[in-house]
C-alpha atoms as a PDB file:
ATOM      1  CA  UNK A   1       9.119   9.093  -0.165  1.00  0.00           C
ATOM      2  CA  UNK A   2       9.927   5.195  -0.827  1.00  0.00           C
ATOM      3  CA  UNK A   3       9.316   3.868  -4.319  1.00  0.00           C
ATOM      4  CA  UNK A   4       7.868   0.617  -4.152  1.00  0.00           C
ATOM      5  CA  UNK A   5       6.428  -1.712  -6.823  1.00  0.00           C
ATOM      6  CA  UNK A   6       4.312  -4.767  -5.778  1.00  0.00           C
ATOM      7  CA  UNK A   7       1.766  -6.999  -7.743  1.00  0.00           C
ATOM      8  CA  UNK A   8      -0.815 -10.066  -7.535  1.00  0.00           C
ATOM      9  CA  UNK A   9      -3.270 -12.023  -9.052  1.00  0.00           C
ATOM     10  CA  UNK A  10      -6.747 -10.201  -9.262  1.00  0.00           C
ATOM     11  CA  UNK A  11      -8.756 -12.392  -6.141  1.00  0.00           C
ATOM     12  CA  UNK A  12      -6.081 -13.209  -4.077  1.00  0.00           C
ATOM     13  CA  UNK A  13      -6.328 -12.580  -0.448  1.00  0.00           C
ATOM     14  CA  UNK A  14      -2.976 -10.136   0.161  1.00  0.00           C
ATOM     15  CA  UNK A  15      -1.325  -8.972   3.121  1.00  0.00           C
ATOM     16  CA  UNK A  16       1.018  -6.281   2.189  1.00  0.00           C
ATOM     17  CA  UNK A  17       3.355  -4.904   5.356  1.00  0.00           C
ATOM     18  CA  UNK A  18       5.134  -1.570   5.239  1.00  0.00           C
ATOM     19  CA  UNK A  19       8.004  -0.607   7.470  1.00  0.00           C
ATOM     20  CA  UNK A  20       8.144   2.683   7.923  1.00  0.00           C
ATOM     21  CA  UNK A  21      11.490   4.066   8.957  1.00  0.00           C
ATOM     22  CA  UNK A  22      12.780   7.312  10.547  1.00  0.00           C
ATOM     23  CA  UNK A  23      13.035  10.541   8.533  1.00  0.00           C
ATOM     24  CA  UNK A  24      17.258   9.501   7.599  1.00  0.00           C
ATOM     25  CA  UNK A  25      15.591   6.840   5.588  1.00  0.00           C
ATOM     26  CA  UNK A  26      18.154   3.647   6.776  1.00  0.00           C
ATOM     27  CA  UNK A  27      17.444   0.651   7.950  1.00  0.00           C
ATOM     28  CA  UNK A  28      17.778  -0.004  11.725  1.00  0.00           C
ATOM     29  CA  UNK A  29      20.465  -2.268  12.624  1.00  0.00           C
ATOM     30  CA  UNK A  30      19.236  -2.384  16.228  1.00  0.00           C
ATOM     31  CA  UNK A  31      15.441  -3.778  15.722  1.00  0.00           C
ATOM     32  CA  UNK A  32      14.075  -0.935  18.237  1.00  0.00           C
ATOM     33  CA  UNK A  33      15.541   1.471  16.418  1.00  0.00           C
ATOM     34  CA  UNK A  34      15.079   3.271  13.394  1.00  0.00           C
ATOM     35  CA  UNK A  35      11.665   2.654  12.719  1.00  0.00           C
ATOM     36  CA  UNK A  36       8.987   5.608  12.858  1.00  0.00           C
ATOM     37  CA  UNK A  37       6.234   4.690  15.019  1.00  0.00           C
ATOM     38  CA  UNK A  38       3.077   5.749  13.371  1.00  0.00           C
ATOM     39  CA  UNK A  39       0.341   5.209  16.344  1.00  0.00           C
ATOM     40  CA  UNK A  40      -2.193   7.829  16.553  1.00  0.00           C
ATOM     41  CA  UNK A  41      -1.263   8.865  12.475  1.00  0.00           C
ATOM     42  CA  UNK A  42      -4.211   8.898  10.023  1.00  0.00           C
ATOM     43  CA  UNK A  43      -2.939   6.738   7.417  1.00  0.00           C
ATOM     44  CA  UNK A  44      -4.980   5.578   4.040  1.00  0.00           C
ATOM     45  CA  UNK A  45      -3.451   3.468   0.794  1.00  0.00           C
ATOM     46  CA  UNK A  46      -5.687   3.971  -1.808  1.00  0.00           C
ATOM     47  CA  UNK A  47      -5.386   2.210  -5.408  1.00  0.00           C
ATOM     48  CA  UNK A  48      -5.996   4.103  -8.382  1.00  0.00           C
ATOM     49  CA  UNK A  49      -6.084   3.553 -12.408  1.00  0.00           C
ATOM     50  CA  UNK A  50      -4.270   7.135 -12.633  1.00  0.00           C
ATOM     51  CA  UNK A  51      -0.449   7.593 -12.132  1.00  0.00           C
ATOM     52  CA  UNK A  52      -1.645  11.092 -10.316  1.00  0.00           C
ATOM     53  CA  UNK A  53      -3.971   9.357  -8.030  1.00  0.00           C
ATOM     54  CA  UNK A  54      -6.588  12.131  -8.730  1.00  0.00           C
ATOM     55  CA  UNK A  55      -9.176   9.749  -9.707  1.00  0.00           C
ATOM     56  CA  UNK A  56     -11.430   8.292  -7.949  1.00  0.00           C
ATOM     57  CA  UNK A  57      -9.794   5.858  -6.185  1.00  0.00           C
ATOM     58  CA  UNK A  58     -10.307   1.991  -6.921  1.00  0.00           C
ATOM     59  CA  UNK A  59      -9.787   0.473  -3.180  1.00  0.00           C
ATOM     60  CA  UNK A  60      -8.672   2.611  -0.352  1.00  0.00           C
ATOM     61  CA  UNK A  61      -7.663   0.888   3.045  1.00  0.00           C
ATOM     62  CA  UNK A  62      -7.095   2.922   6.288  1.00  0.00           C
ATOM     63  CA  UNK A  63      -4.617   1.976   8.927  1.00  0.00           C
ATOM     64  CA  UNK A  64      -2.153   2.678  11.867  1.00  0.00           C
ATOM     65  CA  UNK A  65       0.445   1.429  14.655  1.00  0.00           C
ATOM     66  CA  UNK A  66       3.770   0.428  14.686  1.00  0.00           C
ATOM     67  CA  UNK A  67       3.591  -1.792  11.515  1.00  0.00           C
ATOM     68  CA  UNK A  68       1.410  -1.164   8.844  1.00  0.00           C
ATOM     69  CA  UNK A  69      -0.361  -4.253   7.059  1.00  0.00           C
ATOM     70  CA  UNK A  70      -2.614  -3.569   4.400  1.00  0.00           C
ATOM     71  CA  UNK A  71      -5.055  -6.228   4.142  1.00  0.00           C
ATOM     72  CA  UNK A  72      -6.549  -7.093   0.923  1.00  0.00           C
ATOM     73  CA  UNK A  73      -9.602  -9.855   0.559  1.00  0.00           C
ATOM     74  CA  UNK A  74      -9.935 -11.607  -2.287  1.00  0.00           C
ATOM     75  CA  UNK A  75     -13.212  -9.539  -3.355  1.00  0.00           C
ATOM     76  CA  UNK A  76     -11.120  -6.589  -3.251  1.00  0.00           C
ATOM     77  CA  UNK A  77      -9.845  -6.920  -6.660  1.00  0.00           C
ATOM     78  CA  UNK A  78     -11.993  -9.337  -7.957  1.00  0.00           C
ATOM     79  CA  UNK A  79     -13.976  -6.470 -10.170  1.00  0.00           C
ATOM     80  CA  UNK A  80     -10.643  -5.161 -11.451  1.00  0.00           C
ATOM     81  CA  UNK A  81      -8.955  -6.099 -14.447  1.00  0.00           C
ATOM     82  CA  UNK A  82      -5.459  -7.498 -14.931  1.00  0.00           C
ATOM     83  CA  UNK A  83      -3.437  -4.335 -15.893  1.00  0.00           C
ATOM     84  CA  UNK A  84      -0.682  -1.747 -14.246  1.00  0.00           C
ATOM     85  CA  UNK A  85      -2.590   0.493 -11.520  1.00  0.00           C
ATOM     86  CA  UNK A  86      -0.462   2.814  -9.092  1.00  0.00           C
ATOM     87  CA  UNK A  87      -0.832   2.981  -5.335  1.00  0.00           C
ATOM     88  CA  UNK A  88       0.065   5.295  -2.260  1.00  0.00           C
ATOM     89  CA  UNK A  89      -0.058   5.507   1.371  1.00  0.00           C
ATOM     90  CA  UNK A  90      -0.782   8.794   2.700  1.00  0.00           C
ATOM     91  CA  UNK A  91      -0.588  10.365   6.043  1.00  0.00           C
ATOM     92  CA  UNK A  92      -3.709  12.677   6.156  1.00  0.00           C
ATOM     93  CA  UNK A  93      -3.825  13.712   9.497  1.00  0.00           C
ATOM     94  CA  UNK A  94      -4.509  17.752   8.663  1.00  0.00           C
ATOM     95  CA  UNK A  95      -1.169  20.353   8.410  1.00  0.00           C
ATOM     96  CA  UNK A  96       1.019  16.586   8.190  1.00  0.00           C
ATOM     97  CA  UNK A  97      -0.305  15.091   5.002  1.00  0.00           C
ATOM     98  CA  UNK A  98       2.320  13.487   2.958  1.00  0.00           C
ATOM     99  CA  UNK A  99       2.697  10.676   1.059  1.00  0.00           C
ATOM    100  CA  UNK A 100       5.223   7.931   2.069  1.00  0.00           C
ATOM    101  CA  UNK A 101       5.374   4.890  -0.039  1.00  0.00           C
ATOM    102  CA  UNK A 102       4.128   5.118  -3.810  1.00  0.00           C
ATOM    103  CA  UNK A 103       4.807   2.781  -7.206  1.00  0.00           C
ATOM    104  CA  UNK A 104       3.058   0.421  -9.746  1.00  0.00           C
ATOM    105  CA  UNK A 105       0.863  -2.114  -8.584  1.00  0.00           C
ATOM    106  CA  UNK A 106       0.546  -5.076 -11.191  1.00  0.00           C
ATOM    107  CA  UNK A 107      -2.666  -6.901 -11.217  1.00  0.00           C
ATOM    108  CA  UNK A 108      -2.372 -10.425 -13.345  1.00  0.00           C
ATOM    109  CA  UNK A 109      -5.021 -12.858 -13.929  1.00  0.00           C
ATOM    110  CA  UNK A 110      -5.247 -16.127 -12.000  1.00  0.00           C
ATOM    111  CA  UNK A 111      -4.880 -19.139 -13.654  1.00  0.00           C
ATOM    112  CA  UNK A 112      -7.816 -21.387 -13.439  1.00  0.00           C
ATOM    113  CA  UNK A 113      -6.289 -24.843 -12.000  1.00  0.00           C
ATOM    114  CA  UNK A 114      -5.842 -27.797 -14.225  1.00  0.00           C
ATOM    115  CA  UNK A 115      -8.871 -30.495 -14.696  1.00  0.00           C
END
C-alpha cells in the first residue's frame, strides 16, 4: 500500500494518474517492466471526510487499464469545502479487494481573479 498525499483548489478540473507497480514495489527501469497491469480489475477511488473511509463517501470514481487516471470535473468538488479529506483506491473485484494507494487529500479555496 503506497501513501500518497495530493491536493487542489475546490472547482478545478483534475486529472490525477496512478502508476501502479508490481507487488516488489520499485520502479521499473525498463518502461515495460515493472508496472502491474490492472485491465479487467474492478478499481474505485472514493473521497471521504473520515480518515477510516467508513462514511459515506464524498465522490467515488471507477476505473481500469494499464494506467489509471482519475478524472475529476470541476463540479466534482464544487459542493465541498476547503479542508483535509482522505482518499483511496480500491481493488474490489470479490476474494482480491485491497486497497493500493491511500493519503490526505487537501482541498483549498480558489482565489477569485483580480478586477
Amino acid at each position: 500500500m503506497v501513501l500518497q498525499h495530493i491536493g487542489w483548489p475546490t472547482g478545478d478540473d483534475r486529472i490525477y494518474e496512478i502508476e501502479c507497480l508490481l507487488p516488489d514495489g520499485k520502479a521499473p527501469t525498463d518502461p515495460t517492466k515493472g508496472v502491474q497491469d490492472v485491465t479487467g480489475f474492478t478499481l474505485v477511488w472514493v473521497l471521504s471526510a473520515a480518515a477510516d473511509l467508513v462514511d459515506t463517501p464524498l465522490l467515488e470514481k471507477r476505473t481500469g487499464g494499464l494506467g489509471i487516471a482519475i478524472t475529476l470535473a470541476d463540479s466534482d468538488t464544487d459542493s465541498l469545502a476547503a479542508g483535509t479529506y482522505y482518499h483511496a483506491l480500491k481493488r474490489v473485484d470479490d476474494g482480491l479487494e485491497s486497497t493500493g494507494v491511500h493519503g490526505k487529500v487537501k482541498l483549498t479555496t480558489t482565489a477569485a481573479p483580480a478586477a
